[in-house]
C-alpha atoms as a PDB file:
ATOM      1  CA  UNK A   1      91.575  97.626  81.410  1.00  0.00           C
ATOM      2  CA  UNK A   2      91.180 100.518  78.679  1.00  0.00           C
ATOM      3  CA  UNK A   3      88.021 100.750  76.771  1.00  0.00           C
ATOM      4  CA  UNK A   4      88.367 101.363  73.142  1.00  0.00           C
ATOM      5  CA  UNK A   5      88.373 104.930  71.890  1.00  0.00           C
ATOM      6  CA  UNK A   6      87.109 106.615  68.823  1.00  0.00           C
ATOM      7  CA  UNK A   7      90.223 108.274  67.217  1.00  0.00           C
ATOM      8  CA  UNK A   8      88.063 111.481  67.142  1.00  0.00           C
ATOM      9  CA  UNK A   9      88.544 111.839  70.615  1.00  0.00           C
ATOM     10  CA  UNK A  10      91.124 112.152  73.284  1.00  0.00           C
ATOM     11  CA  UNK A  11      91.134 110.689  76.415  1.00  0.00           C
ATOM     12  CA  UNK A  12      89.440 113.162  77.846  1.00  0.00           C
ATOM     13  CA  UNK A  13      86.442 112.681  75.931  1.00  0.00           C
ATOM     14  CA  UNK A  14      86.789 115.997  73.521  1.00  0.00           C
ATOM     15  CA  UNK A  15      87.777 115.964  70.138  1.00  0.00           C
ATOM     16  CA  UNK A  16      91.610 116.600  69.558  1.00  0.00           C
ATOM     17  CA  UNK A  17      93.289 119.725  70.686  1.00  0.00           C
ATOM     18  CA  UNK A  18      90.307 120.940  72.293  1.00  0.00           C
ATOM     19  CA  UNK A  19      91.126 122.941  74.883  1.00  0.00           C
ATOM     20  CA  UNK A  20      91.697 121.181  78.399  1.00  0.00           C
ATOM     21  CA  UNK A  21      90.688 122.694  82.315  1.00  0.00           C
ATOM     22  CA  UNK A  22      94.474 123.040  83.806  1.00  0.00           C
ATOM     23  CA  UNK A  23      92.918 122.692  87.321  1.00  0.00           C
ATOM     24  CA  UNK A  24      90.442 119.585  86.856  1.00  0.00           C
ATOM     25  CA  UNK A  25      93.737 117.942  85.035  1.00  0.00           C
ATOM     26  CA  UNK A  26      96.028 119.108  88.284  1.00  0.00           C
ATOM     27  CA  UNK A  27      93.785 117.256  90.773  1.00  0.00           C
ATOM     28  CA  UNK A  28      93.442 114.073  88.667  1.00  0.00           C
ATOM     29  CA  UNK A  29      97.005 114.537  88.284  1.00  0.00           C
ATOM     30  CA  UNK A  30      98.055 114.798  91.974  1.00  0.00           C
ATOM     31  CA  UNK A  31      95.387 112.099  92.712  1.00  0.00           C
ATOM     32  CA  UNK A  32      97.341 109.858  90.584  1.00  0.00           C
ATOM     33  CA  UNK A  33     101.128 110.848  91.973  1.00  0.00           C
ATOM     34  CA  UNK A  34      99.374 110.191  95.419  1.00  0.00           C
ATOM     35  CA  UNK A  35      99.060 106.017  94.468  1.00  0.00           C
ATOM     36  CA  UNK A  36     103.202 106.362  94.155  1.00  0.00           C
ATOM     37  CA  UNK A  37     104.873 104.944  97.308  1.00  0.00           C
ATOM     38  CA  UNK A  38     108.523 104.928  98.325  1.00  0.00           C
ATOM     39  CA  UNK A  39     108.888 101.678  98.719  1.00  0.00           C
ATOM     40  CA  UNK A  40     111.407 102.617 102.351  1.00  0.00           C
ATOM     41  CA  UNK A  41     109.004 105.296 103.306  1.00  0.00           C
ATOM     42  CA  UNK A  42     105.100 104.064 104.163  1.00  0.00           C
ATOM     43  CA  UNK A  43     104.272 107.793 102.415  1.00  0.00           C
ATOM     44  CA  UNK A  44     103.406 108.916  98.829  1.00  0.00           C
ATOM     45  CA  UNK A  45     105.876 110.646  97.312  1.00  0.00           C
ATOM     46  CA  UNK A  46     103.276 113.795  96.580  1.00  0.00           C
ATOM     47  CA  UNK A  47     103.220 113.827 100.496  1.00  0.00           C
ATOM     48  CA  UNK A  48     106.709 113.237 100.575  1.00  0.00           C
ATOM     49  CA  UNK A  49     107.483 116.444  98.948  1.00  0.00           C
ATOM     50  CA  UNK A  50     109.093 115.165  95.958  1.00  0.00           C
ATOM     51  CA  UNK A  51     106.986 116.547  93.235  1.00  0.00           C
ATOM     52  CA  UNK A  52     108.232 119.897  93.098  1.00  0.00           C
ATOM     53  CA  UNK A  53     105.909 121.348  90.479  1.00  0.00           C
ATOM     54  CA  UNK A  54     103.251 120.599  87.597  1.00  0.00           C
ATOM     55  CA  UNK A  55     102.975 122.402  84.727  1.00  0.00           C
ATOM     56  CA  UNK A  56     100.014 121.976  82.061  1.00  0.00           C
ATOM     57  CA  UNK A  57      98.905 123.607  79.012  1.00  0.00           C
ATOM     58  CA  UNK A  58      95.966 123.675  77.894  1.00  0.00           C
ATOM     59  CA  UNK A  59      96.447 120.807  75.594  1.00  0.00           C
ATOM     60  CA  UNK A  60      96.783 118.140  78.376  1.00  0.00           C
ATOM     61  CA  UNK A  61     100.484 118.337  78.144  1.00  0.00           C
ATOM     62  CA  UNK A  62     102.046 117.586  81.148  1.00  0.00           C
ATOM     63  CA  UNK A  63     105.937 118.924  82.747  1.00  0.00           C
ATOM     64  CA  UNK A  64     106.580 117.486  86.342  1.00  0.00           C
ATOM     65  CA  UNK A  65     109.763 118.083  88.043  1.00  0.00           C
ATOM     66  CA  UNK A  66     110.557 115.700  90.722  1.00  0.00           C
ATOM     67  CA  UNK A  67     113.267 115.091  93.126  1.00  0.00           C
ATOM     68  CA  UNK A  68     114.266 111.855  95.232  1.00  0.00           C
ATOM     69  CA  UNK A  69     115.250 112.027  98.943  1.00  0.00           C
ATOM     70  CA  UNK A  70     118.952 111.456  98.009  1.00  0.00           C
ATOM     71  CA  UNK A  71     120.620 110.780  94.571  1.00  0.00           C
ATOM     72  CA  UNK A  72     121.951 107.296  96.126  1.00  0.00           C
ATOM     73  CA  UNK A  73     117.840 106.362  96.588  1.00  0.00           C
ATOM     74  CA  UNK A  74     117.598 102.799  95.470  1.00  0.00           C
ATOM     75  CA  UNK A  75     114.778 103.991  94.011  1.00  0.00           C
ATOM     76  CA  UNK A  76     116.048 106.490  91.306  1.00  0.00           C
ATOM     77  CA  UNK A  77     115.776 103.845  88.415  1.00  0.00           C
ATOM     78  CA  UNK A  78     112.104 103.014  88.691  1.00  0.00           C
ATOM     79  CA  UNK A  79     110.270 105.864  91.233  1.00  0.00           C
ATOM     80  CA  UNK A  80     110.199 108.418  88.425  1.00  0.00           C
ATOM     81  CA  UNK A  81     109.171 105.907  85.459  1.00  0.00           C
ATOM     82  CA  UNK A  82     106.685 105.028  87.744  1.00  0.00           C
ATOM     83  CA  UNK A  83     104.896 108.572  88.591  1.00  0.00           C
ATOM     84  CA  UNK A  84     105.522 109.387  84.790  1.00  0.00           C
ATOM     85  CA  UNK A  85     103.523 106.336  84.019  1.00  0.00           C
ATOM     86  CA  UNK A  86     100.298 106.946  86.500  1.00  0.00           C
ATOM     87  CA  UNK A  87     100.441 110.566  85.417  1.00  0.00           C
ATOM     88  CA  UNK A  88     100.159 109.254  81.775  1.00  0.00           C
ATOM     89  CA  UNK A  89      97.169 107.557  82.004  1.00  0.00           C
ATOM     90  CA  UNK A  90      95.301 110.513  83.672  1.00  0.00           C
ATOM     91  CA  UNK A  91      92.112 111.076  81.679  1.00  0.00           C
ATOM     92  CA  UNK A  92      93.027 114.634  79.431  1.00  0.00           C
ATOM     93  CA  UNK A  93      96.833 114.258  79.994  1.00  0.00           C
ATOM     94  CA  UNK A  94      98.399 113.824  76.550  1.00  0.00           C
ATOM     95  CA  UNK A  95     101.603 114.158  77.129  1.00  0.00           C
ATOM     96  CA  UNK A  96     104.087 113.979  80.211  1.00  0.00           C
ATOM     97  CA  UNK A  97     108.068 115.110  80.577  1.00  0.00           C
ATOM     98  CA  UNK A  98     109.395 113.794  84.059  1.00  0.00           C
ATOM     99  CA  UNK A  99     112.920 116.038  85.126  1.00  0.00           C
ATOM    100  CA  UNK A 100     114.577 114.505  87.390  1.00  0.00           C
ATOM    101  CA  UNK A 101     115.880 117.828  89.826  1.00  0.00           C
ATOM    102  CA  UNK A 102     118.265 118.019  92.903  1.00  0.00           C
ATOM    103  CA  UNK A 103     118.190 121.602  93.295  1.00  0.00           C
ATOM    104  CA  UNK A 104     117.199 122.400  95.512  1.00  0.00           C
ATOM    105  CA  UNK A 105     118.172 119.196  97.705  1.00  0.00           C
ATOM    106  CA  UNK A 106     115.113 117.496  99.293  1.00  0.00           C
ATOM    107  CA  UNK A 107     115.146 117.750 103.347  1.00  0.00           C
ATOM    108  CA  UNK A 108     112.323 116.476 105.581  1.00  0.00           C
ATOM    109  CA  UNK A 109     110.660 119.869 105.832  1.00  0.00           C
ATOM    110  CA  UNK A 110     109.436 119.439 102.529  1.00  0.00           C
ATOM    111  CA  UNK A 111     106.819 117.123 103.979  1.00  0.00           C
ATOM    112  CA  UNK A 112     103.158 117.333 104.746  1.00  0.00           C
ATOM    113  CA  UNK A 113     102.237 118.110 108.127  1.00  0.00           C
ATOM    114  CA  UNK A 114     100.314 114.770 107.771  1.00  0.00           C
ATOM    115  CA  UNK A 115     103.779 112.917 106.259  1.00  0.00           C
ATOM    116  CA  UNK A 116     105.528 114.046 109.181  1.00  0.00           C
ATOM    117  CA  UNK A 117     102.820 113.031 111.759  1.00  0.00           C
ATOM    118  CA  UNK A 118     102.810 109.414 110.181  1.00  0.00           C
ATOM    119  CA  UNK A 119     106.374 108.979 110.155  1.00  0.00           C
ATOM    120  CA  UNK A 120     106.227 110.333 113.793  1.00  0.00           C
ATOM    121  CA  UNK A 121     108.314 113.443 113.369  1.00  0.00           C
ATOM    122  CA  UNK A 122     105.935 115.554 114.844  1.00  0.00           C
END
C-alpha cells in the first residue's frame, strides 16, 4: 500500500525535476526486474538474460529493452506489462518505455552463470 504524497515531491522524495542518481535508480531498478519470473522457467527474467539494457536520465525516466526466449512465449502478452509495471513503481522512476526486441534472438548463453547452474546446464 502507497502512502500519500505531497504533490511537491516525487517519489523519490525531491521536489520535481530534481535531478535523480542514474546508478542508485539502476539497482532499485534491476532489484525490481529480479521479482519477475517466467512462469516455465524457475529463473528471473534479469537472470534470464532478457533485459537487454536500461537507460535513465537524470529525471527518473526510464527506457528498457527486453526480449522473450522465443516470439511464440506464452508469455509475450503479460511478461513485459509485468516488468514495466514493477519497474514503475521504483522509488525515483518517473517514467518507463518497455520495447519489446528480437534482435538479437535470445539463446541460453545469455544467462547468468548462476541461471545456468539452477537450471542444471552447467
Amino acid at each position: 500500500m502507497t502512502e500519500p504524497r505531497d504533490e511537491t515531491t516525487d517519489r523519490a522524495g525531491s521536489a520535481p525535476g530534481s535531478p535523480v542518481d542514474p546508478n542508485v535508480l539502476r539497482e532499485r531498478i534491476v532489484e525490481a526486474i529480479k521479482t519477475c519470473f517466467d512462469p516455465e522457467i524457475p529463473v528471473d527474467v534479469w537472470e534470464l538474460g532478457l533485459i537487454y539494457g536500461i537507460d535513465i536520465d537524470e529525471r527518473g525516466r526510464v527506457k528498457i529493452d527486453m526480449t522473450l526466449t522465443s516470439p511464440a512465449c506464452p508469455v509475450a502478452g503479460t511478461l513485459p506489462g509485468e516488468v514495466e509495471g514493477r519497474v514503475r513503481n521504483v522509488e525515483g522512476v518517473t517514467e518507463v518505455q518497455l520495447d519489446l526486441v528480437w534482435d538479437p534472438p535470445w539463446s541460453m548463453e545469455r544467462m547468468s552463470e548462476p541461471a545456468r547452474l539452477q537450471l542444471g546446464f552447467m
